[in-house]
N, C-alpha and C. Protein backbone atom coordinates (compact mmCIF):
# COMPACT_ATOMS: atom_id res chain seq x y z
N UNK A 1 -7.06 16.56 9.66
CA UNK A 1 -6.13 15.75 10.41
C UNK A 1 -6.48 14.26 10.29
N UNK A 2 -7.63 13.96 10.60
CA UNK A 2 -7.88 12.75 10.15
C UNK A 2 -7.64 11.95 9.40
N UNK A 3 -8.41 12.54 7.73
CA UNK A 3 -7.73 11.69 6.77
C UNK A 3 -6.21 12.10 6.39
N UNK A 4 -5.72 13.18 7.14
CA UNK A 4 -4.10 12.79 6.42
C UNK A 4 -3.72 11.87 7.20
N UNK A 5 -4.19 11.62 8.65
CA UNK A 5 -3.51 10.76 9.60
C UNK A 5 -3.88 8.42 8.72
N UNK A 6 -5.13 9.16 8.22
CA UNK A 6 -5.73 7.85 7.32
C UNK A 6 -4.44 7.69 6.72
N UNK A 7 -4.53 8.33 5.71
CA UNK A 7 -3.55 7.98 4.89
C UNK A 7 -1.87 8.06 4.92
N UNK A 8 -1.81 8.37 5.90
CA UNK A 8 -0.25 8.30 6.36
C UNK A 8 -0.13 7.09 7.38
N UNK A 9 -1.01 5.86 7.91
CA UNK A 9 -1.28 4.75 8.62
C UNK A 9 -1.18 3.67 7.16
N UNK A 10 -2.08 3.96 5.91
CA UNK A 10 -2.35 3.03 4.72
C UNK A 10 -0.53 2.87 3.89
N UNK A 11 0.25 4.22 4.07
CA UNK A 11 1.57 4.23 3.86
C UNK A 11 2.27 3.39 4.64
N UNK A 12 2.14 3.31 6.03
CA UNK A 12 2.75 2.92 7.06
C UNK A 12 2.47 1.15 6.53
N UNK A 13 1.20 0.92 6.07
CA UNK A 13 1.28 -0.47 6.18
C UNK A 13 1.68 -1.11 4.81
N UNK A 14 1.70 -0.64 3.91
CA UNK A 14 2.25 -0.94 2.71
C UNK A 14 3.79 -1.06 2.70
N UNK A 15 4.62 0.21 3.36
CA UNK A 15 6.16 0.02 3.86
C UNK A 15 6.21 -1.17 4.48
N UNK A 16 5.42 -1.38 4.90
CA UNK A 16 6.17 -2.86 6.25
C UNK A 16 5.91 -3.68 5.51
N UNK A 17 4.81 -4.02 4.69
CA UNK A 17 4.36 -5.31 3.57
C UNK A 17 5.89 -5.58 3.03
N UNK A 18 6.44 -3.96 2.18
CA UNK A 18 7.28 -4.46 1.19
C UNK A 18 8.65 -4.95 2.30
N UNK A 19 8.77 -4.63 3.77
CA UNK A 19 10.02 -4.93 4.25
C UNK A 19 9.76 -6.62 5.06
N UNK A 20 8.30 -6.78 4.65
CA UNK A 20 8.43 -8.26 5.01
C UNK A 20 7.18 -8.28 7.02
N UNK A 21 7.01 -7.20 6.86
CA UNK A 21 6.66 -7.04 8.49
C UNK A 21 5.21 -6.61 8.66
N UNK A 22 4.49 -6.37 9.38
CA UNK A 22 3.08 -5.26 9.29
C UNK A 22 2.93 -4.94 10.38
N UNK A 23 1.64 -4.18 10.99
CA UNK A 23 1.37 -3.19 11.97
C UNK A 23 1.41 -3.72 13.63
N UNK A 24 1.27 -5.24 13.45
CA UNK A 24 1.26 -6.05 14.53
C UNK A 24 2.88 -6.21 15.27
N UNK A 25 3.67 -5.87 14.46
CA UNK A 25 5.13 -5.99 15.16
C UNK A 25 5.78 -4.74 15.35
N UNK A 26 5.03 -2.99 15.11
CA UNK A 26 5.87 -2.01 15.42
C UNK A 26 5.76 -2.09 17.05
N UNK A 27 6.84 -1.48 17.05
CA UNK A 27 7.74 -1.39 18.46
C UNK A 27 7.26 -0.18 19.12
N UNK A 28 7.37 0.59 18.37
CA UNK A 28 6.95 2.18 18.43
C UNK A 28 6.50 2.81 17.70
N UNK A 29 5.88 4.38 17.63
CA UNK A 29 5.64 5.24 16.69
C UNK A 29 5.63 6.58 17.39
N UNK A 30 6.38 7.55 16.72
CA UNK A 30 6.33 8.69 16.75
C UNK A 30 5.52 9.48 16.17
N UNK A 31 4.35 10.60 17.02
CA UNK A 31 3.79 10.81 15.72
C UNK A 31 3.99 12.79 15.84
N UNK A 32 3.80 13.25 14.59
CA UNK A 32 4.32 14.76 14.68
C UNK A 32 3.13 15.01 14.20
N UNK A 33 2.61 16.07 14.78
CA UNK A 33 1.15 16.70 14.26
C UNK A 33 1.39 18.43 14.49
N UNK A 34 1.22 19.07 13.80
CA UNK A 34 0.78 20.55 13.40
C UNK A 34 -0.30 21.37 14.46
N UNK A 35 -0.79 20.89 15.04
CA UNK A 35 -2.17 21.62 15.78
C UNK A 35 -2.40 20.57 17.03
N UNK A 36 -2.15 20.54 17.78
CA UNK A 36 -2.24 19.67 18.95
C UNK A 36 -3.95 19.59 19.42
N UNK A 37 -4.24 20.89 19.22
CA UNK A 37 -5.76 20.89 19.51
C UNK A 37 -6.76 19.83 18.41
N UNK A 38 -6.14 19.63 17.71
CA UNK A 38 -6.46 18.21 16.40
C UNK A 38 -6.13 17.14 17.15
N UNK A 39 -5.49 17.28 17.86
CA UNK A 39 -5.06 15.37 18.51
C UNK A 39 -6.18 14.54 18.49
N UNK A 40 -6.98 14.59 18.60
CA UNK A 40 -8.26 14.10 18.86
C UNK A 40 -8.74 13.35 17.70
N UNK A 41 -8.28 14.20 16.19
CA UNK A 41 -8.28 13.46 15.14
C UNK A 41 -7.86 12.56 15.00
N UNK A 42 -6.77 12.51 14.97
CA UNK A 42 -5.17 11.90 14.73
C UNK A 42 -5.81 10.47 15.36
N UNK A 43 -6.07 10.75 16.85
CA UNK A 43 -6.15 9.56 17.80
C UNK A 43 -7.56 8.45 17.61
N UNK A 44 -8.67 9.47 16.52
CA UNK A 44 -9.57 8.61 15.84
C UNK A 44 -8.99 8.03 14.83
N UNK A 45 -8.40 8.12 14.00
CA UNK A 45 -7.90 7.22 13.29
C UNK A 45 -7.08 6.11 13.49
N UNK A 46 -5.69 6.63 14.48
CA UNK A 46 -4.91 5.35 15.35
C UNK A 46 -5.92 4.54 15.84
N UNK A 47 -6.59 5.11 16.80
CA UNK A 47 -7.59 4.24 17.41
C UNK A 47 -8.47 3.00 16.73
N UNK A 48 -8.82 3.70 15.27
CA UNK A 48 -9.47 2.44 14.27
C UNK A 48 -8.25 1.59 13.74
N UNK A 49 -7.05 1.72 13.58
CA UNK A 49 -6.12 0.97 12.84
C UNK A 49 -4.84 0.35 13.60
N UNK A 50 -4.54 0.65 14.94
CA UNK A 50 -3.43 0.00 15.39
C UNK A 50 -4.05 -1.44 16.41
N UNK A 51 -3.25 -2.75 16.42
CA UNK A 51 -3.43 -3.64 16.57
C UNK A 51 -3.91 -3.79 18.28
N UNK A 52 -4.97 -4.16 18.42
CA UNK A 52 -4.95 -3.78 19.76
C UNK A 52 -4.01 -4.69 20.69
N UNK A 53 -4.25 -6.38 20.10
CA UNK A 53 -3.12 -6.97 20.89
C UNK A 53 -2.00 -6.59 20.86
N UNK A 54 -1.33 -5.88 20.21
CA UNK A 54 -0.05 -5.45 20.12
C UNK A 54 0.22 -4.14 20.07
N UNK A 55 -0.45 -2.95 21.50
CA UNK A 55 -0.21 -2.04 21.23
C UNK A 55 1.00 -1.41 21.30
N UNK A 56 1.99 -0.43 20.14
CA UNK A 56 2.88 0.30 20.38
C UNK A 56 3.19 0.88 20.82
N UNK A 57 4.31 1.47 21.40
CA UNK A 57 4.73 2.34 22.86
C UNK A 57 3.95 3.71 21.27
N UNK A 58 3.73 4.79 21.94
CA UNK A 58 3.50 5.92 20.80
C UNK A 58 3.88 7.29 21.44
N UNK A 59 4.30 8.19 20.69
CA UNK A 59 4.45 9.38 21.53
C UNK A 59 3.85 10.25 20.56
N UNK A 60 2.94 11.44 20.95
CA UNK A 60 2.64 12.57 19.72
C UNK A 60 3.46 13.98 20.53
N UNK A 61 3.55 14.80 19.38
CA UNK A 61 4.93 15.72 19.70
C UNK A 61 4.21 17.07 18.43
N UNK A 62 3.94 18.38 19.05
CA UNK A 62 3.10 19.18 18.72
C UNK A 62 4.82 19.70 17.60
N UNK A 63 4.51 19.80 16.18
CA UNK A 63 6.30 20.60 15.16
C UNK A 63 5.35 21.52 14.59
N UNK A 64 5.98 21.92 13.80
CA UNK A 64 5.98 22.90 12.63
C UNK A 64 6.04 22.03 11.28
N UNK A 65 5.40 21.87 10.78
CA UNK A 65 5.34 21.39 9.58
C UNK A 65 5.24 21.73 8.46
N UNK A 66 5.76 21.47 7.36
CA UNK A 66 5.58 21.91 6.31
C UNK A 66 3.93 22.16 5.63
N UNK A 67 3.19 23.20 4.75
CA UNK A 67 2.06 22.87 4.46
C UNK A 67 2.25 22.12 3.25
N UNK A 68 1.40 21.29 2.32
CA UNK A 68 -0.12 20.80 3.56
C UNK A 68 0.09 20.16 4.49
N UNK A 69 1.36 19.37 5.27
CA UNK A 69 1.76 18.53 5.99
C UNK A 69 1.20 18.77 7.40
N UNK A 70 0.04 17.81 7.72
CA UNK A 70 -0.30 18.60 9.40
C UNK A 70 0.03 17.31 10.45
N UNK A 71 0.45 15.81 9.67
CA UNK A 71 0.79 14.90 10.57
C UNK A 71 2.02 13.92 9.61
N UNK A 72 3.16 13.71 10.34
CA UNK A 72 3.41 12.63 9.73
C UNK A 72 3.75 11.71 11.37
N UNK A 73 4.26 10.53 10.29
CA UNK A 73 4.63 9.33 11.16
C UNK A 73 5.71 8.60 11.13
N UNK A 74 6.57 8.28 12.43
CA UNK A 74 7.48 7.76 12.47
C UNK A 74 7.65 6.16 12.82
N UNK A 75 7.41 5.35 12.43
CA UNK A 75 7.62 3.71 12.91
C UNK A 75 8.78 2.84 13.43
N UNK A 76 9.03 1.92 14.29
CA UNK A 76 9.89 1.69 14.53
C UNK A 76 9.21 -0.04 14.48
N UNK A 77 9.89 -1.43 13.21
CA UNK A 77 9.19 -2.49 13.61
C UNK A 77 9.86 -3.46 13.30
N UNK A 78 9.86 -4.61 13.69
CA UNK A 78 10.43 -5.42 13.88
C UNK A 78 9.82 -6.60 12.58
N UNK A 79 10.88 -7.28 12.17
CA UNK A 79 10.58 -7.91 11.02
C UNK A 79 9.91 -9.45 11.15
C-alpha cells in the first residue's frame, strides 16, 4: 500500500506540473484503497508528501479494486 500510494502521489504531482498547478493548491482528494486495515500505509505516505500549510479537505473510502490496484487517487486543484 505504501509504495503504490508513493507512486500514485509522484503521478499526482507531475499531472498538476503539466496543468500549470502543484500539490499546494489541491482543494481536495479522494482517496480509494482496497484493504482499509492498510490505511495506515496509505496515511504514511500522505503524511510525508501533502503540503502541510495547505492541507486538503481528504476523504479515504474502503472499493473493490481492480488487481494489482490497491489505492488510487482522486484530486481536485486549483490552477
Amino acid at each position: 500500500m505504501y509504495e503504490q500510494t508513493v507512486k500514485a502521489l509522484v503521478r499526482i504531482d507531475e499531472s498538476l506540473a503539466l496543468c500549470g498547478s502543484d500539490k499546494s493548491r489541491i482543494l481536495s482528494a479522494i482517496v480509494y484503497i482496497s484493504d482499509m486495515k492498510r490505511k495506515g500505509e496509505m496515511n504514511r505516505a500522505w503524511d510525508e508528501w501533502f503540503d502541510a500549510k495547505n492541507p486538503p479537505m481528504r476523504a479515504c473510502i474502503g472499493v473493490d479494486l481492480e488487481p494489482p490496484h490497491i489505492v488510487e487517487i482522486v484530486v481536485t486543484a486549483a490552477k
